[in-house]
C-alpha atoms as a PDB file:
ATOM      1  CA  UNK A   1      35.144  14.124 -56.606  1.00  0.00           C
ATOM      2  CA  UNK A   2      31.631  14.693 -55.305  1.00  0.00           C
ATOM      3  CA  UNK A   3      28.212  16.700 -57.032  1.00  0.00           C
ATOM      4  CA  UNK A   4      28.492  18.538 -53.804  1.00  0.00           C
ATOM      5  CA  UNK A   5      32.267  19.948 -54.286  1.00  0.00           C
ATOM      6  CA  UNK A   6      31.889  23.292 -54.511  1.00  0.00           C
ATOM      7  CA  UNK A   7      32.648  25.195 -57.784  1.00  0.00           C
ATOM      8  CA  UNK A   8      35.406  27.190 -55.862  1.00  0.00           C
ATOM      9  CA  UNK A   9      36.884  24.649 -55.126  1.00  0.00           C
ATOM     10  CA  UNK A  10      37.595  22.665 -58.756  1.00  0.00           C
ATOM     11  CA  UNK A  11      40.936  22.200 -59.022  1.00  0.00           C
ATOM     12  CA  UNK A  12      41.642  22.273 -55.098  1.00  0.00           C
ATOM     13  CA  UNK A  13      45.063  20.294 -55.175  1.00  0.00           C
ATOM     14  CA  UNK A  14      45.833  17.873 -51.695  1.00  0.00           C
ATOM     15  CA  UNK A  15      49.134  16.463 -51.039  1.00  0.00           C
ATOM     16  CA  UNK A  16      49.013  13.039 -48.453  1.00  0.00           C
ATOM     17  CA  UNK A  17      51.727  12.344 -46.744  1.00  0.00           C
ATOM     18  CA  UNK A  18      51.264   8.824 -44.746  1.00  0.00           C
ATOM     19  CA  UNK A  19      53.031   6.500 -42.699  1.00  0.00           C
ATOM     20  CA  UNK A  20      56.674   8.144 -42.526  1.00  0.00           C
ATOM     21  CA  UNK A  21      57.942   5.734 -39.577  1.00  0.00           C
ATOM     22  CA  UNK A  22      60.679   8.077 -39.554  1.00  0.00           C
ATOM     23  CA  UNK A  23      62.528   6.946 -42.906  1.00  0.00           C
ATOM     24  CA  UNK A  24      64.488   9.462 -44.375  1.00  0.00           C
ATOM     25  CA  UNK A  25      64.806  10.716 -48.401  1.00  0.00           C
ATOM     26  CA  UNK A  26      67.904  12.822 -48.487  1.00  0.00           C
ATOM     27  CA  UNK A  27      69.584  14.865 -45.682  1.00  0.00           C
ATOM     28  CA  UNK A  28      66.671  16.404 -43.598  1.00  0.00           C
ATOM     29  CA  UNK A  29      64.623  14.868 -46.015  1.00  0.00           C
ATOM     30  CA  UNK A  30      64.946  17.402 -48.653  1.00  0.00           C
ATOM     31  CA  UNK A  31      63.893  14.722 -51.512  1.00  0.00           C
ATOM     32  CA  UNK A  32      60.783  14.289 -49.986  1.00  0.00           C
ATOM     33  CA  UNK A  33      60.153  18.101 -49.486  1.00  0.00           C
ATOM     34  CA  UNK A  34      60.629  18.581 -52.865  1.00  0.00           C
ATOM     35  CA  UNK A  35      58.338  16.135 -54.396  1.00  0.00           C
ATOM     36  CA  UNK A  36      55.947  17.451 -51.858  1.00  0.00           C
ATOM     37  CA  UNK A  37      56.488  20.960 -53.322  1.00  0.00           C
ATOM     38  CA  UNK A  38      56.274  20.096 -56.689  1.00  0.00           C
ATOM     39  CA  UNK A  39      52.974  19.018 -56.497  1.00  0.00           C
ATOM     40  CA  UNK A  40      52.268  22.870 -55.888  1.00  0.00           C
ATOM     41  CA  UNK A  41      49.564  21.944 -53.190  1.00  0.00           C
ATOM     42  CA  UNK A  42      46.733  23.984 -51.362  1.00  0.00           C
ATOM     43  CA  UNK A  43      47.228  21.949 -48.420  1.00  0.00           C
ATOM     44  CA  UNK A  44      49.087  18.889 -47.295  1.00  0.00           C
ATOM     45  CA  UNK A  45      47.362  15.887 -45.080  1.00  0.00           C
ATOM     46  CA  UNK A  46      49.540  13.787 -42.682  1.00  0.00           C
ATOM     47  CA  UNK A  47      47.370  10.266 -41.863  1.00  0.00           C
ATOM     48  CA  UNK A  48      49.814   8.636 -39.072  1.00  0.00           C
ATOM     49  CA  UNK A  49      52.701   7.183 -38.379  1.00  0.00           C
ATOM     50  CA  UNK A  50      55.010   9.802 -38.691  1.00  0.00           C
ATOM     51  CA  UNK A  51      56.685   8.475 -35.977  1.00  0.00           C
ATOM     52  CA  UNK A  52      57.491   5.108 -35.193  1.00  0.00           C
ATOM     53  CA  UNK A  53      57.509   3.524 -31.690  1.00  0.00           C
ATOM     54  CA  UNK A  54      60.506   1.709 -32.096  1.00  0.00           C
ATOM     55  CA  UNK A  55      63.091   4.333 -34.201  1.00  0.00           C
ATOM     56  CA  UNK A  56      62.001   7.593 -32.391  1.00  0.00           C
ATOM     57  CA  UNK A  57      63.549  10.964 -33.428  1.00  0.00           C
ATOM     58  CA  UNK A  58      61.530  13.693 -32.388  1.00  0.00           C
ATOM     59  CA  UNK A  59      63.949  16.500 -33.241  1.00  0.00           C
ATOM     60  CA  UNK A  60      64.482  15.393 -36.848  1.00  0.00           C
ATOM     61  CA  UNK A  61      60.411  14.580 -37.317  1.00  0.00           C
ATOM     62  CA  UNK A  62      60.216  18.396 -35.760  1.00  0.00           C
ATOM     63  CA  UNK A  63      62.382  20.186 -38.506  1.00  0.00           C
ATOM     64  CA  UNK A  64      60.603  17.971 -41.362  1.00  0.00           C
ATOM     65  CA  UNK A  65      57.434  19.320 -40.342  1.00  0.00           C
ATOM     66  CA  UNK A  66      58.581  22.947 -39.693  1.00  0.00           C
ATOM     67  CA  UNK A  67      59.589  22.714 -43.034  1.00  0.00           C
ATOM     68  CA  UNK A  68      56.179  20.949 -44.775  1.00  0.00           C
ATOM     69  CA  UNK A  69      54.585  24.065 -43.279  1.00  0.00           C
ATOM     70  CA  UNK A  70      56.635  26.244 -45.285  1.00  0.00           C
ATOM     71  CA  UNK A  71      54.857  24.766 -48.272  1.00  0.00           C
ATOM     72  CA  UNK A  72      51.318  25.015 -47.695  1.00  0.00           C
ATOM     73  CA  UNK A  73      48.842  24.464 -44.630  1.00  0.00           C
ATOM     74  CA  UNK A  74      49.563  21.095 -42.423  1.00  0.00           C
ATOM     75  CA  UNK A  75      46.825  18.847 -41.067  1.00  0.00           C
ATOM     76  CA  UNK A  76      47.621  16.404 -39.313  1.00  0.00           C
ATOM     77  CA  UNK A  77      45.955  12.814 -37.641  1.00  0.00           C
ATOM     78  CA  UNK A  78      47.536   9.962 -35.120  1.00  0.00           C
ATOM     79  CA  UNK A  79      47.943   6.879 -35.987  1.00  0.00           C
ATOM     80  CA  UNK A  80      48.433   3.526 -34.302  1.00  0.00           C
ATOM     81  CA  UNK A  81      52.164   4.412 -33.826  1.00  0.00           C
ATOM     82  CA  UNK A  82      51.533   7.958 -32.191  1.00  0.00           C
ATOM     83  CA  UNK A  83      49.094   5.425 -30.131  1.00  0.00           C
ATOM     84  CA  UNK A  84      52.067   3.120 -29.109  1.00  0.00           C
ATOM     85  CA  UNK A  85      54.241   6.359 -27.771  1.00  0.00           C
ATOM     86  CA  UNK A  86      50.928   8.396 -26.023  1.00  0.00           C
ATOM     87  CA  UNK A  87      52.613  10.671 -23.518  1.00  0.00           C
ATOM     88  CA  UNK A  88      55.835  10.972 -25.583  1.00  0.00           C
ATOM     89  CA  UNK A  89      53.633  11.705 -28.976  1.00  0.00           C
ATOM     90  CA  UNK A  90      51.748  14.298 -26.401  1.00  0.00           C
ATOM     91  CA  UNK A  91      55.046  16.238 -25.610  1.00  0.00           C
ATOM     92  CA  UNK A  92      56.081  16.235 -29.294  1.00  0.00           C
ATOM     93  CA  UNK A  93      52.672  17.445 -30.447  1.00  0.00           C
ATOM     94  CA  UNK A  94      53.146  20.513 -28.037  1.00  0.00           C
ATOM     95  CA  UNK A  95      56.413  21.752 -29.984  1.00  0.00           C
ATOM     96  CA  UNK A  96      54.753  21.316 -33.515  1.00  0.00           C
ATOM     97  CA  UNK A  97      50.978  22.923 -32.856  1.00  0.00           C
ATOM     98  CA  UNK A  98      52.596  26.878 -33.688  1.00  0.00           C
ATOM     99  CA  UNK A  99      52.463  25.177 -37.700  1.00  0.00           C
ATOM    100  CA  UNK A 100      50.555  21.960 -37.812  1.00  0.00           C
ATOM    101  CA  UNK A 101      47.445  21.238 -36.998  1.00  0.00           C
ATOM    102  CA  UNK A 102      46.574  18.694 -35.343  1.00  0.00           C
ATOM    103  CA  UNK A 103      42.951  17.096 -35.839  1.00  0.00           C
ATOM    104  CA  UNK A 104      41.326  15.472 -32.526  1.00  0.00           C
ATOM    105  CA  UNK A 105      37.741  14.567 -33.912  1.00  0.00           C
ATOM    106  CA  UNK A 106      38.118  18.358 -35.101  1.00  0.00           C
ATOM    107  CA  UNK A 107      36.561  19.897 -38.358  1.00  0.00           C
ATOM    108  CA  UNK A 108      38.130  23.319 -39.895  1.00  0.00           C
ATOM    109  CA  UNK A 109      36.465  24.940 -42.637  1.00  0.00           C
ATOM    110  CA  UNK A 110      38.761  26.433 -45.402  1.00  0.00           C
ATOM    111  CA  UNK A 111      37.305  28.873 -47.615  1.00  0.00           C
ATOM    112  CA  UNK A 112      37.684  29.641 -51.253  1.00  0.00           C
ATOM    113  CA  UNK A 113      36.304  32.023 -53.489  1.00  0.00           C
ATOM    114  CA  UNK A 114      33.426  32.532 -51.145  1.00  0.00           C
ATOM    115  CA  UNK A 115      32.582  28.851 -50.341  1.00  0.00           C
ATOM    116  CA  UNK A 116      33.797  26.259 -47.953  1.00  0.00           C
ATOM    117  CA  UNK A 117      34.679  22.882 -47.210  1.00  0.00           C
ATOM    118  CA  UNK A 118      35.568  20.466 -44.535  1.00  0.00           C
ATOM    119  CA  UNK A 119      38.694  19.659 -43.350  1.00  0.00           C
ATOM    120  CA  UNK A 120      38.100  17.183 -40.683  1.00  0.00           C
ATOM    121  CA  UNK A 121      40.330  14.243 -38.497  1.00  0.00           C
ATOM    122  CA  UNK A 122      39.645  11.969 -36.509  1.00  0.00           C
ATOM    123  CA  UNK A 123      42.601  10.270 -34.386  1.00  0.00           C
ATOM    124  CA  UNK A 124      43.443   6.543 -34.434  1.00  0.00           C
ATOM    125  CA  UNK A 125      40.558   4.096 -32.398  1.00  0.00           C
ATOM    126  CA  UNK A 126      43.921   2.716 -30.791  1.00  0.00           C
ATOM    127  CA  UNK A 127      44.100   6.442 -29.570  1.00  0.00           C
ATOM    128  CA  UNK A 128      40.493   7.109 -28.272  1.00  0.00           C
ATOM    129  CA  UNK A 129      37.897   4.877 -26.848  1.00  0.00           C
ATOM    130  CA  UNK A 130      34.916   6.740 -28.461  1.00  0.00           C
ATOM    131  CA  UNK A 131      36.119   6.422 -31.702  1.00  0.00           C
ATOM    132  CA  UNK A 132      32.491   5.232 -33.012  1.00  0.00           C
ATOM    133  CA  UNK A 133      31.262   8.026 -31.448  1.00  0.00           C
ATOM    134  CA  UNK A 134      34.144  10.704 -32.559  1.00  0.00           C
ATOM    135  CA  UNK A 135      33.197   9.651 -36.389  1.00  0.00           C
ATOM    136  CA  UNK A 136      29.338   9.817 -35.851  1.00  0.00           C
ATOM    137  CA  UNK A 137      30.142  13.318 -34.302  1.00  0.00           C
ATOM    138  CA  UNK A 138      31.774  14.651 -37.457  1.00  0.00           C
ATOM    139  CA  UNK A 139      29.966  12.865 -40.174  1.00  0.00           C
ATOM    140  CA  UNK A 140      26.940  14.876 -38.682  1.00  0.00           C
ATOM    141  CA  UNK A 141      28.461  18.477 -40.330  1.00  0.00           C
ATOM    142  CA  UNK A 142      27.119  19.790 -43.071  1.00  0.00           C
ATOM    143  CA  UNK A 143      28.864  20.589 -46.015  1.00  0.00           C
ATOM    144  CA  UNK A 144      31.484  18.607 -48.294  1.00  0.00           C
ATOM    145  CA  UNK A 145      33.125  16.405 -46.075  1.00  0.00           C
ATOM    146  CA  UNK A 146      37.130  15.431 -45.929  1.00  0.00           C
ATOM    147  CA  UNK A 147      38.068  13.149 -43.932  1.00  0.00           C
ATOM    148  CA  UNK A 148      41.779  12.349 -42.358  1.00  0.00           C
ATOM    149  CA  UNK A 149      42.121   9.128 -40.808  1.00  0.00           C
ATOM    150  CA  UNK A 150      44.407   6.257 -40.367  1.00  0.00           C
ATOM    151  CA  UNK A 151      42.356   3.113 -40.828  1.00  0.00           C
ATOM    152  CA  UNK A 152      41.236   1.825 -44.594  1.00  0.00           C
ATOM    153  CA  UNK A 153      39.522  -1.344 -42.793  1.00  0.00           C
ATOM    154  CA  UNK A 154      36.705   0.961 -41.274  1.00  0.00           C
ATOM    155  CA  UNK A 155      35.911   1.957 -45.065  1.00  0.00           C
ATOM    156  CA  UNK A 156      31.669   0.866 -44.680  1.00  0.00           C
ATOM    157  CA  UNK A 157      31.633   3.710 -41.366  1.00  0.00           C
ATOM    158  CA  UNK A 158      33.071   5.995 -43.534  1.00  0.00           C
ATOM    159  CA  UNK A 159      30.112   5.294 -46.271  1.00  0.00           C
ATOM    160  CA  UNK A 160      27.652   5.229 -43.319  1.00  0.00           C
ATOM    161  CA  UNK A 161      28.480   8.454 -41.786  1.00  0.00           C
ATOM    162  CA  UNK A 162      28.638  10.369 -45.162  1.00  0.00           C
ATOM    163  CA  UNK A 163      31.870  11.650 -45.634  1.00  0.00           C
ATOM    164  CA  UNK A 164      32.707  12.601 -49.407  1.00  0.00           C
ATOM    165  CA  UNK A 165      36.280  12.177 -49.098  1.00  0.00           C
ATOM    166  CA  UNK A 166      38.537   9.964 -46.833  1.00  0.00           C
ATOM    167  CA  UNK A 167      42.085  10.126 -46.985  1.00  0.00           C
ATOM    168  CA  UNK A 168      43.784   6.487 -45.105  1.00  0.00           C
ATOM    169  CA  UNK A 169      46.900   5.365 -44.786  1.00  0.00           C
ATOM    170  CA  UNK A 170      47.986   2.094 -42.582  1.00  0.00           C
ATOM    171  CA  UNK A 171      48.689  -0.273 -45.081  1.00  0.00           C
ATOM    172  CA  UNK A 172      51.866   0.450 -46.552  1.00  0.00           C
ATOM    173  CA  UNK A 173      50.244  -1.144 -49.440  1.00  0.00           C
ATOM    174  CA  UNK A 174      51.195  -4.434 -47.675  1.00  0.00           C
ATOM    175  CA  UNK A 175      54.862  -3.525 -48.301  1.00  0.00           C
ATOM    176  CA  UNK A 176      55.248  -6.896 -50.108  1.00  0.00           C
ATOM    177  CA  UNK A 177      53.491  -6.725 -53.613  1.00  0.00           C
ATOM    178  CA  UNK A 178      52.782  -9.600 -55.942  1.00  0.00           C
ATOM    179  CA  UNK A 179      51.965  -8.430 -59.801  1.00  0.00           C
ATOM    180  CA  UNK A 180      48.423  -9.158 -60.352  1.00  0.00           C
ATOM    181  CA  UNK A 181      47.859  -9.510 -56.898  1.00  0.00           C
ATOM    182  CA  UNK A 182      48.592  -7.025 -54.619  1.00  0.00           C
ATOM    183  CA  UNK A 183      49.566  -6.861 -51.324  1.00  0.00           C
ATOM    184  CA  UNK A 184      49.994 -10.391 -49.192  1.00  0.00           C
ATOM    185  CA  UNK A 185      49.573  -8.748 -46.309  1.00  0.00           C
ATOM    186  CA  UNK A 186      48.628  -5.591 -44.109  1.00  0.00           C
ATOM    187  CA  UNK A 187      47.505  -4.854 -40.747  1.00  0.00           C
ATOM    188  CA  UNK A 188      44.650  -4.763 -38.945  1.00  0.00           C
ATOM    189  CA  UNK A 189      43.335  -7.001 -42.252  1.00  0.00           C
ATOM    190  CA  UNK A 190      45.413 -10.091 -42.977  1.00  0.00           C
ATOM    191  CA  UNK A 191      46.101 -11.663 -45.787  1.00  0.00           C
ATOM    192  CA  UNK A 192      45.458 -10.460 -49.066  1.00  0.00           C
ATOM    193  CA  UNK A 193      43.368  -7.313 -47.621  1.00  0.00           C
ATOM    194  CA  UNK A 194      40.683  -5.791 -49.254  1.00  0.00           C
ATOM    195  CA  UNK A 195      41.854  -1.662 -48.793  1.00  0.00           C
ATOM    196  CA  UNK A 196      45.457  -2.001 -49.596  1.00  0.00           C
ATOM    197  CA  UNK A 197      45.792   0.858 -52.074  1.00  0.00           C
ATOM    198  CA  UNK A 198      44.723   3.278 -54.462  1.00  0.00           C
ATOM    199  CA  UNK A 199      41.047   4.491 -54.519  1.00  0.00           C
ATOM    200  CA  UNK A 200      37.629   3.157 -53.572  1.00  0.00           C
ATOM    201  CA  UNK A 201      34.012   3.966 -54.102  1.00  0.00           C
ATOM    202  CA  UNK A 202      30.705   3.321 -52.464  1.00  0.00           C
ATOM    203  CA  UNK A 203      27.502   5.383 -52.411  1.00  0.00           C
ATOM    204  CA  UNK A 204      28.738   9.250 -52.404  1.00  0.00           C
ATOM    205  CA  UNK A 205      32.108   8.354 -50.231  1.00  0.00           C
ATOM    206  CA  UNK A 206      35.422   7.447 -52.054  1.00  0.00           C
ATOM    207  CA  UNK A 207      38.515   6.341 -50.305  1.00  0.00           C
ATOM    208  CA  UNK A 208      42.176   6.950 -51.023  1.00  0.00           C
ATOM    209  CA  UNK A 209      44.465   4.698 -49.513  1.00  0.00           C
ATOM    210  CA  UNK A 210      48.226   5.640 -49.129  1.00  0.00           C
ATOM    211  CA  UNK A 211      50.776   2.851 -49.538  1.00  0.00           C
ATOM    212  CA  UNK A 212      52.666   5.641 -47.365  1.00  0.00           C
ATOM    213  CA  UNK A 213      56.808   6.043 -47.328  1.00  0.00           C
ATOM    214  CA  UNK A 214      58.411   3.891 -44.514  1.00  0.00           C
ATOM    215  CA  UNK A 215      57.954   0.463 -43.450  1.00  0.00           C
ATOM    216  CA  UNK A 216      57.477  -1.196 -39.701  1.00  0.00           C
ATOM    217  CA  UNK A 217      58.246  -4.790 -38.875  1.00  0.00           C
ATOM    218  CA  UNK A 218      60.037  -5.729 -41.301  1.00  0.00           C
ATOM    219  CA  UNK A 219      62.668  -3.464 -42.892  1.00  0.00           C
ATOM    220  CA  UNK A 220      61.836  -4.011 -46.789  1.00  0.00           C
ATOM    221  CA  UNK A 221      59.249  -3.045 -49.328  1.00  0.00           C
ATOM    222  CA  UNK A 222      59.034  -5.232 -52.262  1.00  0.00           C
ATOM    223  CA  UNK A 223      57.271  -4.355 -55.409  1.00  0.00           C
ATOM    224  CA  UNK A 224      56.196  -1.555 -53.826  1.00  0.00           C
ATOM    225  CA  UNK A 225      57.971   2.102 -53.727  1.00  0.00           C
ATOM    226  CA  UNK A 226      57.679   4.986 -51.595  1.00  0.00           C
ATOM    227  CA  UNK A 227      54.772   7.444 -52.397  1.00  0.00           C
ATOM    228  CA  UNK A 228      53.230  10.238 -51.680  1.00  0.00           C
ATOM    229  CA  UNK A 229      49.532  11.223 -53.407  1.00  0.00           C
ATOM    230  CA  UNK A 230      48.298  14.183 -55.065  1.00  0.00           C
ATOM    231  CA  UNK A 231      44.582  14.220 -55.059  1.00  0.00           C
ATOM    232  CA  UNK A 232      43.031  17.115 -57.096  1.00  0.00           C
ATOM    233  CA  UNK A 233      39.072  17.779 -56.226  1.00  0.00           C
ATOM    234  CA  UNK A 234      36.345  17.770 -59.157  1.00  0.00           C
ATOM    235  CA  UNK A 235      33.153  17.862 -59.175  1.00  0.00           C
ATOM    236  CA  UNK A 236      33.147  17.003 -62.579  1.00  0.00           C
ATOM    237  CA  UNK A 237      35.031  13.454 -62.590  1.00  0.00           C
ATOM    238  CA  UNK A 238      35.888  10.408 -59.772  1.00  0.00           C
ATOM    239  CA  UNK A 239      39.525  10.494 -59.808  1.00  0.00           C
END
């Protein structure tokens, strides 16, 4: 997705799973953990909102994510909802570190075939006051750059701080859709937002924006299912 991938890495196969708010596909979510699976992924990023402040089950949340770590490597980011439920989402994250990481303004490099990228997360700016100064921090490394985040809206920091990959979630891809127009509304953007979902490209930084699996607010999703993205790396092509 970038001239800068490297060559070990073509093919490099990423799994997203955004915006959970605790919904559940099958007992213990097993039809979720198998569409994850059959996407046969390297690793799997988690971009907020697992939980949601308002239908909290930590113990079920624990054995899904137990079991997404049987798969492949977890990474995970807050978002606003983890915000919403601080000292709660701090006791949870405890019982889950053993086989998830979890990305504070935090870069891991994961190697293949002799060469590395970036793995790197950033938490929600409902989360941290710095988060200006988090993102500055980590679009400073060198190498090519993934980046785990929550927010879509932020998009032009993204492209001004470098990063070759961003993976957002948020939106829920407005969770009411109109053909030919898209979502009617999302947060933290309004009406007819800009980043609702799919992919987007400036300069050397491309965006993916999850339309994620559960829904907050309002109970519904209209014109708009469930999903979870596969994003496979290539140096070769944009998509």
């Amino acid at each position: 997705m970038s001239g800068s991938l490297p060559h070990g890495f073509e093919g490099f196969r990423i799994v997203q799973v955004s915006d959970l708010h605790n919904a559940r596909f099958g007992k213990g979510n097993s039809a979720l953990l198998e569409a994850v699976k059959s996407e046969n992924p390297d690793i799997i990023a988690i971009t907020g909102d697992l939980i949601d402040d308002k239908t909290k089950d930590y113990e079920a949340l624990e054995a899904f994510l137990k079991a997404l770590s049987d798969i492949a490597p977890c990474y995970y980011v807050t978002g606003n909802h983890e915000a919403e439920v601080y000292k709660e989402y701090f006791a949870f994250e405890k019982r889950i570190r053993s086989y998830i990481k979890c990305l504070h303004t935090a870069s891991i490099k994961i190697e293949r075939d002799g060469e590395t990228i970036l793995i790197q997360g950033i938490d929600d700016p409902n989360f941290t006051p710095i988060f200006l100064d988090d993102l500055e921090k980590l679009g400073g490394a060198r190498g090519y750059k993934i980046l785990l985040c929550h927010r879509p809206e932020k998009f032009s920091l993204y492209v001004e701080n470098g990063f070759d990959l961003v993976l957002t979630g948020h939106t829920h891809g407005g969770q009411i859709r109109l053909p030919f127009i898209g979502a009617v509304v999302a947060p933290s953007q309004g009406f007819f937002p800009k980043y609702d979902a799919g992919e987007f490209s400036e300069g050397k930084t491309e965006m993916i924006v999850s339309r994620g699996l559960g829904s907050s607010v309002l109970p519904i999703r209209f014109f708009n299912r469930p999903e979870i993205v596969t994003v496979e790396l290539s140096a070769s092509r944009g998509d």
